[in-house]
C-alpha atoms as a PDB file:
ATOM      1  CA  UNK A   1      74.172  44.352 -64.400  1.00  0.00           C
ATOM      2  CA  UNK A   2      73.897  42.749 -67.678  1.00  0.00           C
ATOM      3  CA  UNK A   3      76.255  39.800 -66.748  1.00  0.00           C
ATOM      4  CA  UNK A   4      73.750  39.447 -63.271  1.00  0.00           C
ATOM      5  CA  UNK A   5      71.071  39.160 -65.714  1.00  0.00           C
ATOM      6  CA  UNK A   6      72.691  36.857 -68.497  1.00  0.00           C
ATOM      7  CA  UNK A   7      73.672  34.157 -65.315  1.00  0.00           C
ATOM      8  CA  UNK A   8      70.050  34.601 -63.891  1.00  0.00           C
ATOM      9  CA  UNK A   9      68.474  34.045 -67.334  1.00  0.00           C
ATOM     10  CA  UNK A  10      70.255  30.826 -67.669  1.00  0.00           C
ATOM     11  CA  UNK A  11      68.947  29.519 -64.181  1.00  0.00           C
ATOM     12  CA  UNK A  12      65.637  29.918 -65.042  1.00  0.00           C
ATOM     13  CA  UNK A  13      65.471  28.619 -68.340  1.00  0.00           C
ATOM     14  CA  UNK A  14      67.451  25.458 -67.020  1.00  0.00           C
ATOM     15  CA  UNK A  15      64.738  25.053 -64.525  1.00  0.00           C
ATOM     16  CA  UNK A  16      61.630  25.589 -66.671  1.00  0.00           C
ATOM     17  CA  UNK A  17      60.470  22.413 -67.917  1.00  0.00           C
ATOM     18  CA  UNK A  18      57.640  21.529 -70.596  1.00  0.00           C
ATOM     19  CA  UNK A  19      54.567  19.561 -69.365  1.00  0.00           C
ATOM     20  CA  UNK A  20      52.493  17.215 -71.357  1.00  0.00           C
ATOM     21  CA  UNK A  21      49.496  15.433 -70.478  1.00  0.00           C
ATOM     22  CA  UNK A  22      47.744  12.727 -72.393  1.00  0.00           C
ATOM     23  CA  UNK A  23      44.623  10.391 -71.670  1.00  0.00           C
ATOM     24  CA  UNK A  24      45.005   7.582 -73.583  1.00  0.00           C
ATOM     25  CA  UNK A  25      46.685   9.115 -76.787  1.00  0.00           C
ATOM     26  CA  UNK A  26      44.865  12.300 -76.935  1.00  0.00           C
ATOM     27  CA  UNK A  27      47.106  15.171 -75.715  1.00  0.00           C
ATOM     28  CA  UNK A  28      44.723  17.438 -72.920  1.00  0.00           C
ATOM     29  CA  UNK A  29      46.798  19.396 -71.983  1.00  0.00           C
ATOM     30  CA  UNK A  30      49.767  21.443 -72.481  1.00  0.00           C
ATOM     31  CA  UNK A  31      52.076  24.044 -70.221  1.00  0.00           C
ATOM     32  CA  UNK A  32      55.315  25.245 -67.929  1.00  0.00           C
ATOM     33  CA  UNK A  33      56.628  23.929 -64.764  1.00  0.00           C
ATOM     34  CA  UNK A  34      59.934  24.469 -62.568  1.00  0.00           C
ATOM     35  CA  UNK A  35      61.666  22.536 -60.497  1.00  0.00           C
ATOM     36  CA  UNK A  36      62.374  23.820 -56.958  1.00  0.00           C
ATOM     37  CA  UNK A  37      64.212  21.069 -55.853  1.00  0.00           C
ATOM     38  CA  UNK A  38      67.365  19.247 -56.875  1.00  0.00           C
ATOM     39  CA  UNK A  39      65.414  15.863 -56.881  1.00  0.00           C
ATOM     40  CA  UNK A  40      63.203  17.081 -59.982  1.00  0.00           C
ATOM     41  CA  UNK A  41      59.630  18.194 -58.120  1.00  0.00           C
ATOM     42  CA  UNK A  42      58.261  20.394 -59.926  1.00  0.00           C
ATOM     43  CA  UNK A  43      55.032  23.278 -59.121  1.00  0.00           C
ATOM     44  CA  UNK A  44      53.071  24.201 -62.047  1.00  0.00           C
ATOM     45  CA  UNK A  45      49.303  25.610 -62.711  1.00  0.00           C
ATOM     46  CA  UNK A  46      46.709  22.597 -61.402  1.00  0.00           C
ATOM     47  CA  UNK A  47      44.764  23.632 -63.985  1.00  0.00           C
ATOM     48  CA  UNK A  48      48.432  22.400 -66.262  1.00  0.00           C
ATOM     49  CA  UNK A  49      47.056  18.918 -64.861  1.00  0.00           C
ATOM     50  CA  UNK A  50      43.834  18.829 -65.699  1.00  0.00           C
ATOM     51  CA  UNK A  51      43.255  20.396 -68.390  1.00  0.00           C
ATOM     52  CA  UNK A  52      40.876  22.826 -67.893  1.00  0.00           C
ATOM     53  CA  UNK A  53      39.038  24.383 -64.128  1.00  0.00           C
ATOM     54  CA  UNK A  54      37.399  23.740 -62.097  1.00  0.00           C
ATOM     55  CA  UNK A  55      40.127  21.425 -60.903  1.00  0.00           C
ATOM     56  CA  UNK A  56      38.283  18.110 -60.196  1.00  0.00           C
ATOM     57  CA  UNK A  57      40.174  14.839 -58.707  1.00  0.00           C
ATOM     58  CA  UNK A  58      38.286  12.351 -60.961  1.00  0.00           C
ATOM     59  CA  UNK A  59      40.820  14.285 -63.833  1.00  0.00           C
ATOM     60  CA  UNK A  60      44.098  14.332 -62.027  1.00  0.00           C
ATOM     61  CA  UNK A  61      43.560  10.601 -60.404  1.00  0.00           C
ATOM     62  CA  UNK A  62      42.254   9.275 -63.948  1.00  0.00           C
ATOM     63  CA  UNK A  63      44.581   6.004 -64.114  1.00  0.00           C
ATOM     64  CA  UNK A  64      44.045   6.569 -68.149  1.00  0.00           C
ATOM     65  CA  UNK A  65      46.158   9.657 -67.600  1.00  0.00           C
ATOM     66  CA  UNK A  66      49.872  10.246 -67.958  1.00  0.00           C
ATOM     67  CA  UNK A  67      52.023  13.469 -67.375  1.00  0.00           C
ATOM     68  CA  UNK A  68      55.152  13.839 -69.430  1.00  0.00           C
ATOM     69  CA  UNK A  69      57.437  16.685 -68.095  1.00  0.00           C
ATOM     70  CA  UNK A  70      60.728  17.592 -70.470  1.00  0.00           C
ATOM     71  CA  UNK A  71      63.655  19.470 -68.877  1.00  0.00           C
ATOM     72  CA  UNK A  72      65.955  21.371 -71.476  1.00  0.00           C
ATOM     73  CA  UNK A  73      68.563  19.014 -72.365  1.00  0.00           C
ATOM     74  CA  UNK A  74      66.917  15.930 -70.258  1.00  0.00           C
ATOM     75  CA  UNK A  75      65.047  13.248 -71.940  1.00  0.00           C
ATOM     76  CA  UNK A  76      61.409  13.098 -71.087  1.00  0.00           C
ATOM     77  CA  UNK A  77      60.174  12.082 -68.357  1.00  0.00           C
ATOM     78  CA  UNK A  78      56.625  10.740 -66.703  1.00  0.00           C
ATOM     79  CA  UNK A  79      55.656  12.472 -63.484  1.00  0.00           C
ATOM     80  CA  UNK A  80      52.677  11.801 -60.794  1.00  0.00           C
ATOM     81  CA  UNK A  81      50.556  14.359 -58.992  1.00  0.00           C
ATOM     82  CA  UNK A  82      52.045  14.986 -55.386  1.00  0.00           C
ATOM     83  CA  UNK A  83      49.272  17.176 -54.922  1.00  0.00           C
ATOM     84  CA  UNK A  84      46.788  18.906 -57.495  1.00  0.00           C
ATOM     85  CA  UNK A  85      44.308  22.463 -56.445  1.00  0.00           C
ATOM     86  CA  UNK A  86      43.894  23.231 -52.832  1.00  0.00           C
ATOM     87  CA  UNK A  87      39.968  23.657 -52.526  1.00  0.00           C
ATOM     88  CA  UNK A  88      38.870  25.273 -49.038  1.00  0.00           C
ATOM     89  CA  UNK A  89      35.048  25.392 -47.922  1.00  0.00           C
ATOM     90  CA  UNK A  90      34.351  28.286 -46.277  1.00  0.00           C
ATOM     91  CA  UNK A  91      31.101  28.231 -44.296  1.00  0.00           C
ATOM     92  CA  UNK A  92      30.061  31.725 -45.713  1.00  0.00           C
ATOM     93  CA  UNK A  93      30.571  31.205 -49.255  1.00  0.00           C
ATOM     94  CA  UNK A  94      28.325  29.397 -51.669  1.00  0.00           C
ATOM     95  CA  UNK A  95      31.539  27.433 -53.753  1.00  0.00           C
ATOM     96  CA  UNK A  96      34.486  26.274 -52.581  1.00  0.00           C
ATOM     97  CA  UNK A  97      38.010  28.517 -53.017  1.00  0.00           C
ATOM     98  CA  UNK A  98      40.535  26.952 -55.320  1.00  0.00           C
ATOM     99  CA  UNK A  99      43.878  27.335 -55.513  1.00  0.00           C
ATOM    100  CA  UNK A 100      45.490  26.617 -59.081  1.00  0.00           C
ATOM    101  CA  UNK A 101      48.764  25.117 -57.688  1.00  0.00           C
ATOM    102  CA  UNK A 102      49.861  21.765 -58.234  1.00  0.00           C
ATOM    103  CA  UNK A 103      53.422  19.468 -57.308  1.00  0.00           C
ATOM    104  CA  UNK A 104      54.284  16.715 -59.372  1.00  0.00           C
ATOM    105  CA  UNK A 105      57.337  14.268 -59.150  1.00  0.00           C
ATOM    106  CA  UNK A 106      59.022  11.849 -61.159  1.00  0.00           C
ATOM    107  CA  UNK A 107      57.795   8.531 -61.305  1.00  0.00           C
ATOM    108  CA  UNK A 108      61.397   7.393 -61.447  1.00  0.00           C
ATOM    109  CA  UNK A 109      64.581   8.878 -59.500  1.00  0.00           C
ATOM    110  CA  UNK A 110      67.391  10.217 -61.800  1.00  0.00           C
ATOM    111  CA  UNK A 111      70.071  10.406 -59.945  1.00  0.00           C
ATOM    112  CA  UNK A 112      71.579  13.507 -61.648  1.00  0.00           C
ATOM    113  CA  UNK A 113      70.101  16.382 -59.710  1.00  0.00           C
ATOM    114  CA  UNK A 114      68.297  18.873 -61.570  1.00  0.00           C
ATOM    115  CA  UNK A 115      68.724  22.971 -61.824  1.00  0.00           C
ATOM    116  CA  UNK A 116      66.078  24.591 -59.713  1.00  0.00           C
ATOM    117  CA  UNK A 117      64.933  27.450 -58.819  1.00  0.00           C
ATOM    118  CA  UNK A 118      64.082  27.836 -54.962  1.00  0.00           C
ATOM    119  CA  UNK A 119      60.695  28.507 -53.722  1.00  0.00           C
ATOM    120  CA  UNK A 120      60.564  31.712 -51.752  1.00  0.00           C
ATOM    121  CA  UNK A 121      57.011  31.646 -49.436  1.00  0.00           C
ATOM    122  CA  UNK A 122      57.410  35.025 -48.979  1.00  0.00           C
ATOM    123  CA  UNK A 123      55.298  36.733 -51.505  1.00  0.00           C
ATOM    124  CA  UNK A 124      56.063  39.838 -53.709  1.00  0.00           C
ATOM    125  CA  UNK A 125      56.058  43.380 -52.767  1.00  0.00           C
ATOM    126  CA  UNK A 126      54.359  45.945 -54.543  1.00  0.00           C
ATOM    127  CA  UNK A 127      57.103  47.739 -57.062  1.00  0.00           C
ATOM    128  CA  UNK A 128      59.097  44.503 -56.993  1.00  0.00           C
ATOM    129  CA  UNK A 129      60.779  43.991 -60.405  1.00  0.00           C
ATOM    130  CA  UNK A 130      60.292  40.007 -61.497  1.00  0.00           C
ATOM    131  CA  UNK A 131      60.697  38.019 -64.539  1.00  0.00           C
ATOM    132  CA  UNK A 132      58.240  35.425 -66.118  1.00  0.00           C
ATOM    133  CA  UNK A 133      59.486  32.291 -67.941  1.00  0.00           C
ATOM    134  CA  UNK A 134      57.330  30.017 -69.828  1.00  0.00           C
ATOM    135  CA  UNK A 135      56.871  28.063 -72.741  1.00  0.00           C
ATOM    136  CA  UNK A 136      54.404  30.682 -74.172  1.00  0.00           C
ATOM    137  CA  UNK A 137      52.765  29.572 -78.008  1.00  0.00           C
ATOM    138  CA  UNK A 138      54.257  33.156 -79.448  1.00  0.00           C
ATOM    139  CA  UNK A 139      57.690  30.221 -79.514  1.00  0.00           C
ATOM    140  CA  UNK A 140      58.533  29.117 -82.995  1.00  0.00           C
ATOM    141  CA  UNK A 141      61.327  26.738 -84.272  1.00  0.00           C
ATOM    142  CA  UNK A 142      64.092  28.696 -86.395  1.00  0.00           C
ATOM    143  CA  UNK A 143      62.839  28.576 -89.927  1.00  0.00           C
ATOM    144  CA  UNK A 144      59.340  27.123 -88.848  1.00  0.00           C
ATOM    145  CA  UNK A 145      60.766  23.407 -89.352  1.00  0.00           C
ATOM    146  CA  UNK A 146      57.604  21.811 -88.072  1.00  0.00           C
ATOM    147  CA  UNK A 147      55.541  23.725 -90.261  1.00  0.00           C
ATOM    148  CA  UNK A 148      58.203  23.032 -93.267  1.00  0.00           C
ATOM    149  CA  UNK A 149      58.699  18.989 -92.900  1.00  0.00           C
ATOM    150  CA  UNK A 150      56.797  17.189 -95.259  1.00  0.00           C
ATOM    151  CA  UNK A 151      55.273  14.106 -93.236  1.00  0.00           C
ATOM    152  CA  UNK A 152      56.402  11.625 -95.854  1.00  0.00           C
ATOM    153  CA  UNK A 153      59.816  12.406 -95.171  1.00  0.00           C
ATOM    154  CA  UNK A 154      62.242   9.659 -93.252  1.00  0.00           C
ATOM    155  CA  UNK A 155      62.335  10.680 -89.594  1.00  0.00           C
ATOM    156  CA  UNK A 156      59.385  13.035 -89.721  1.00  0.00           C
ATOM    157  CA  UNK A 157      56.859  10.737 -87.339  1.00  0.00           C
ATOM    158  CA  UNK A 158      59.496  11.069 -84.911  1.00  0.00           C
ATOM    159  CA  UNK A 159      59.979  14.492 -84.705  1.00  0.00           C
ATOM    160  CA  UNK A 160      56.515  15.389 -84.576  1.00  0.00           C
ATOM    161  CA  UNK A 161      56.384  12.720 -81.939  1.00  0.00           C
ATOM    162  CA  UNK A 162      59.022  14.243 -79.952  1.00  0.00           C
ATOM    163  CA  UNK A 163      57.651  17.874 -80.505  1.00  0.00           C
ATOM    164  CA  UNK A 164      54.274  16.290 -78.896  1.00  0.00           C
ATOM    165  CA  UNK A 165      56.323  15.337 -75.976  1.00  0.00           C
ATOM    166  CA  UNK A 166      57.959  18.949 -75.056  1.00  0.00           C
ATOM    167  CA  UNK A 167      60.937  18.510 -77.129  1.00  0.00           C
ATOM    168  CA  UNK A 168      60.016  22.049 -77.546  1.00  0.00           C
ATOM    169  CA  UNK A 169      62.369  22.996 -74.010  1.00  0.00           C
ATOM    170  CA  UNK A 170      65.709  21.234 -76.451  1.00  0.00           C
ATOM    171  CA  UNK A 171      64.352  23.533 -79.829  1.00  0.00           C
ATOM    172  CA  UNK A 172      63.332  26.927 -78.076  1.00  0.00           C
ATOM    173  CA  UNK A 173      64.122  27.048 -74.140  1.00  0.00           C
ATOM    174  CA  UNK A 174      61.314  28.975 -72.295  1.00  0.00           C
ATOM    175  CA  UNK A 175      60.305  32.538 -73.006  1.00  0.00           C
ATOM    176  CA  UNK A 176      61.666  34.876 -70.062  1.00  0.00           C
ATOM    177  CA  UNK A 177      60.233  38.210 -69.927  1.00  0.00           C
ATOM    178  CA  UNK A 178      60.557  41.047 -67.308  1.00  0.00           C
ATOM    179  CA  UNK A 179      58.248  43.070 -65.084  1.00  0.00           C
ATOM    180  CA  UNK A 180      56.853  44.758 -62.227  1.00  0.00           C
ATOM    181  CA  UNK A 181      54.474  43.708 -59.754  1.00  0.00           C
ATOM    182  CA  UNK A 182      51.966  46.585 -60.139  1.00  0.00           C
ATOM    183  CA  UNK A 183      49.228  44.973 -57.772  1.00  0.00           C
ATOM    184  CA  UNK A 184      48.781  42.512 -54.777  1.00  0.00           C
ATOM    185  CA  UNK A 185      45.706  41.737 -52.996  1.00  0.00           C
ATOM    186  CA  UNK A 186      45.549  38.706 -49.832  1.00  0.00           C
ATOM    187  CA  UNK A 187      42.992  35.839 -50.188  1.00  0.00           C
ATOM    188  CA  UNK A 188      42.138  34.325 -46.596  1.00  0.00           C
ATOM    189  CA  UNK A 189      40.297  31.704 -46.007  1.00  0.00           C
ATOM    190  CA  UNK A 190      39.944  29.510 -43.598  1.00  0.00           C
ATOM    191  CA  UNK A 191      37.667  26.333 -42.715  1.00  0.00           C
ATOM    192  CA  UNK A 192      36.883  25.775 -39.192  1.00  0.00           C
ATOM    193  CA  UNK A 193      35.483  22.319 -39.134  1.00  0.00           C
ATOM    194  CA  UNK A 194      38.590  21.005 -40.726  1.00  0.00           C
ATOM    195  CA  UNK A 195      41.053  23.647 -38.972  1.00  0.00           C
ATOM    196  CA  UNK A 196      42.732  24.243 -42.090  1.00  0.00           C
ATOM    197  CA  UNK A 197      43.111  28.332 -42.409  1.00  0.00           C
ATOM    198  CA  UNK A 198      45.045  29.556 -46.259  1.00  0.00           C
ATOM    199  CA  UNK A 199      46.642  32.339 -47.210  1.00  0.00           C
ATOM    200  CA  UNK A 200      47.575  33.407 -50.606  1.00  0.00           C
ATOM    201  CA  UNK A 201      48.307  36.721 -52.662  1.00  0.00           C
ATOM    202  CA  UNK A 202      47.003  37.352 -56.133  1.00  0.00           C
ATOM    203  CA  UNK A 203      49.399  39.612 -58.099  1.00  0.00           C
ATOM    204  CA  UNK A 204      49.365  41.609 -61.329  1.00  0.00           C
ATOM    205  CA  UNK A 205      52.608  42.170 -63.323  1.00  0.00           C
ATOM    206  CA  UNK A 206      52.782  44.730 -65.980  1.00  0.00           C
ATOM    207  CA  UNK A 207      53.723  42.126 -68.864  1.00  0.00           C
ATOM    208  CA  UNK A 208      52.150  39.937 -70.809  1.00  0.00           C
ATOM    209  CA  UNK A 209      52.172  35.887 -71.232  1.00  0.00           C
ATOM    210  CA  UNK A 210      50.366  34.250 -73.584  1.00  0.00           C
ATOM    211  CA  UNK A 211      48.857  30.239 -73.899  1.00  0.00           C
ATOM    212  CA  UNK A 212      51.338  27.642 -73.115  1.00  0.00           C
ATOM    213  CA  UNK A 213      53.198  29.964 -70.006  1.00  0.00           C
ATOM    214  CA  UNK A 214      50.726  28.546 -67.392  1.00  0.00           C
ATOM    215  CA  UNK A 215      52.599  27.010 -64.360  1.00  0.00           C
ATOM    216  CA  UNK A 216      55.794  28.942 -65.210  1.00  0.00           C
ATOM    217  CA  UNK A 217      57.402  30.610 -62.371  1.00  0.00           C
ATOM    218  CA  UNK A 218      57.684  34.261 -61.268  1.00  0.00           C
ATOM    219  CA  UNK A 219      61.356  35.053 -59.969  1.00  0.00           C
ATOM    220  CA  UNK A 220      62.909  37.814 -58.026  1.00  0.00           C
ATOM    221  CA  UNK A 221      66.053  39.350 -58.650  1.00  0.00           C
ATOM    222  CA  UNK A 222      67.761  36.921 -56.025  1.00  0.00           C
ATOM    223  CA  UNK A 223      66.977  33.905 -58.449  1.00  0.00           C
ATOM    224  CA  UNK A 224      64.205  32.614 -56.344  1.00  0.00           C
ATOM    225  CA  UNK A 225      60.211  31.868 -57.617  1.00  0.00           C
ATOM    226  CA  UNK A 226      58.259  33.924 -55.330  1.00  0.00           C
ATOM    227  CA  UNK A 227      54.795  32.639 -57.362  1.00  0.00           C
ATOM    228  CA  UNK A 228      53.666  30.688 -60.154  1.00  0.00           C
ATOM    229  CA  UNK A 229      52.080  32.287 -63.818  1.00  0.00           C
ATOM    230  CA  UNK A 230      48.303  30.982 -63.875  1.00  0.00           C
ATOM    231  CA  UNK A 231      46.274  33.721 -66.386  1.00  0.00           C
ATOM    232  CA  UNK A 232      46.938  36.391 -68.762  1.00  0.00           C
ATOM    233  CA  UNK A 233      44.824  39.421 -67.291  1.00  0.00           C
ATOM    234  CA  UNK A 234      41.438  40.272 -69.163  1.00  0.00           C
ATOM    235  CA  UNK A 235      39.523  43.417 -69.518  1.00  0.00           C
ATOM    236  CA  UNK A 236      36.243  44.826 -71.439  1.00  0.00           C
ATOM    237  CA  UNK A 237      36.385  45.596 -74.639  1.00  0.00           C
ATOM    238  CA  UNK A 238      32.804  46.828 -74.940  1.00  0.00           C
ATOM    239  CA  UNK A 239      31.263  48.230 -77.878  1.00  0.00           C
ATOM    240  CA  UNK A 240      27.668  48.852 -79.390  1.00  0.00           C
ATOM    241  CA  UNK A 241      27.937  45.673 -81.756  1.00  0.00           C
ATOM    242  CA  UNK A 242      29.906  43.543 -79.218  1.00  0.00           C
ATOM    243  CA  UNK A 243      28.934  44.833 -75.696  1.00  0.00           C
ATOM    244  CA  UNK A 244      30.509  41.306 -74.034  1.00  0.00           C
ATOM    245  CA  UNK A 245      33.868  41.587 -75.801  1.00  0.00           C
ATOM    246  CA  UNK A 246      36.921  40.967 -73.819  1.00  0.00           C
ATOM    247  CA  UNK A 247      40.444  41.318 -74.721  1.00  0.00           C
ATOM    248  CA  UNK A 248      44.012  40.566 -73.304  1.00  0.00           C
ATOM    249  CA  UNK A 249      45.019  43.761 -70.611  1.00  0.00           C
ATOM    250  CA  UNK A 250      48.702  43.218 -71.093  1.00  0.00           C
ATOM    251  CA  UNK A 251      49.005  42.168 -67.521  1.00  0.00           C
ATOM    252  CA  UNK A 252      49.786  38.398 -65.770  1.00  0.00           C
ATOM    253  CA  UNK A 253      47.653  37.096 -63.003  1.00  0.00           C
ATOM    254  CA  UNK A 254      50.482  35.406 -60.521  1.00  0.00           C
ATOM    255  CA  UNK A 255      49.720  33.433 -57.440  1.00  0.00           C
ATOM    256  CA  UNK A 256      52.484  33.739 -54.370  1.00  0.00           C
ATOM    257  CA  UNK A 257      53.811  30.073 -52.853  1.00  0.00           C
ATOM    258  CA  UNK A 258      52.315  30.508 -49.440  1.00  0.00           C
ATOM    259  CA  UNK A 259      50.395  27.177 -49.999  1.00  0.00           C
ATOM    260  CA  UNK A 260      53.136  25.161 -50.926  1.00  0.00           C
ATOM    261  CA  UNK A 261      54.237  24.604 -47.382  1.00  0.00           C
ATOM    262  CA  UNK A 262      50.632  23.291 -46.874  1.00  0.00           C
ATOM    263  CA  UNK A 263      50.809  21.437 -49.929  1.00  0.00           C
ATOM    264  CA  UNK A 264      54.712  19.703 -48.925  1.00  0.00           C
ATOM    265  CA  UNK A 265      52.544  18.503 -45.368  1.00  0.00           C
ATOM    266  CA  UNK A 266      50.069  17.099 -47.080  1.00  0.00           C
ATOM    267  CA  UNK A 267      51.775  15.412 -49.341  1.00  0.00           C
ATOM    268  CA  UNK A 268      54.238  13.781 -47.037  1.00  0.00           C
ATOM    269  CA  UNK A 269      50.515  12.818 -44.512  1.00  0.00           C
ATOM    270  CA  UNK A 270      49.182  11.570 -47.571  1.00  0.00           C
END
């Protein structure tokens, strides 16, 4: 068991990459991605993209923007949005649904495939056990080195320049953690005027991720991503002198890869 664990561990942190956005020179935006392909496309959180949600396309098609993915033990690389949110009207509610999903792929071919983890559409089952990988902020270098390197010192622009670019995946790896999927409720929804019908399940797992693990993915015990990390789960914390405090549950918000066969079509149509 442990040695099935061990080799599993090492596929997914081999496939968990570190994604960077910038406009201009201001960092927006910082999380996890996998690869589920050999040729390097990755599926991450849209909200990874943009920066923050509602997911909007004026963000993800800004031509000011740039994505910077870094693969353990890969140099960095820029990426392009294949496809970023799904959004479905539905006649009978008053906003749109969203999806927080996204595909990017690199803007240049490396012809060295990459390790991948393959995306299972089937979703979870209740009682499932799964494990979450991401690049979650409770990381630190050994010995705090970024917080210990004097600026002035020869080399130092660099490395803070390289940490700024996900040379965090080389330093740390991703965070892998273990759970159970604890609950799983089905999202329809379907638009008739465009004939485009979705379905996708929202999950709970009994662990916790924290800031950073967004877009990471959610494996099974066969070594295959059946969903994608997109929230910590969040619960009342009310009290008399703070009646609208909220606090981490200790539970991840998951979405399954149903879309992503929707998302592949319209990305090749597009």
């Amino acid at each position: 068991m442990t040695r099935m664990y061990r080799d599993l561990y090492n596929r997914i942190s081999a496939a968990c990459c570190y994604i960077t956005v910038f406009l201009d020179d201001e960092k927006i935006s910082e999380g996890t991605g996998f690869a589920f392909r050999g040729d390097g496309q990755i599926i991450t959180a849209a909200h990874v993209v943009t920066g923050r949600t509602p997911i909007r396309k004026e963000d993800y098609l800004d031509p000011n923007a740039r994505i910077y993915v870094k693969f353990p033990e890969r140099p960095v690389a820029q990426y392009r949005v294949l496809f970023c949110g799904l959004t479905i009207v539905v006649e009978a509610l008053r906003e749109p649904v969203q999806i927080d999903l996204a595909m990017l792929a690199p803007v240049e071919l490396s012809g060295a495939p990459y390790a991948h983890i393959p995306a299972r559409i089937k979703p979870p089952d209740l009682g499932d056990e799964v494990f979450l990988a991401g690049y979650s902020d409770e990381l630190e270098l050994p010995f705090l080195v970024d917080q210990l390197l004097r600026p002035e010192t020869q080399g130092a622009a660099t490395f803070f320049e390289a940490m700024n670019k996900g040379y965090l995946a080389d330093m740390t790896g991703p965070l892998i953690k273990r759970g159970v999927i604890g609950n799983v409720r089905r999202i329809m929804a379907e638009n008739t005027r465009e004939k485009v019908s979705l379905e996708c399940d929202v999950f709970f797992v009994d662990n916790s991720v924290h800031s950073g693990a967004s877009g990471g993915p959610i494996v099974n015990t066969a070594g295959e991503a059946v969903g994608v990390i997109t929230k910590r789960a969040i619960t009342s914390a009310s009290q008399s002198e703070a009646p609208n405090l909220q606090i981490p549950s200790g539970a991840t918000i998951g979405l399954s890869l149903q879309p992503v066969e929707l998302m592949c079509r319209r990305s090749r149509n597009a």
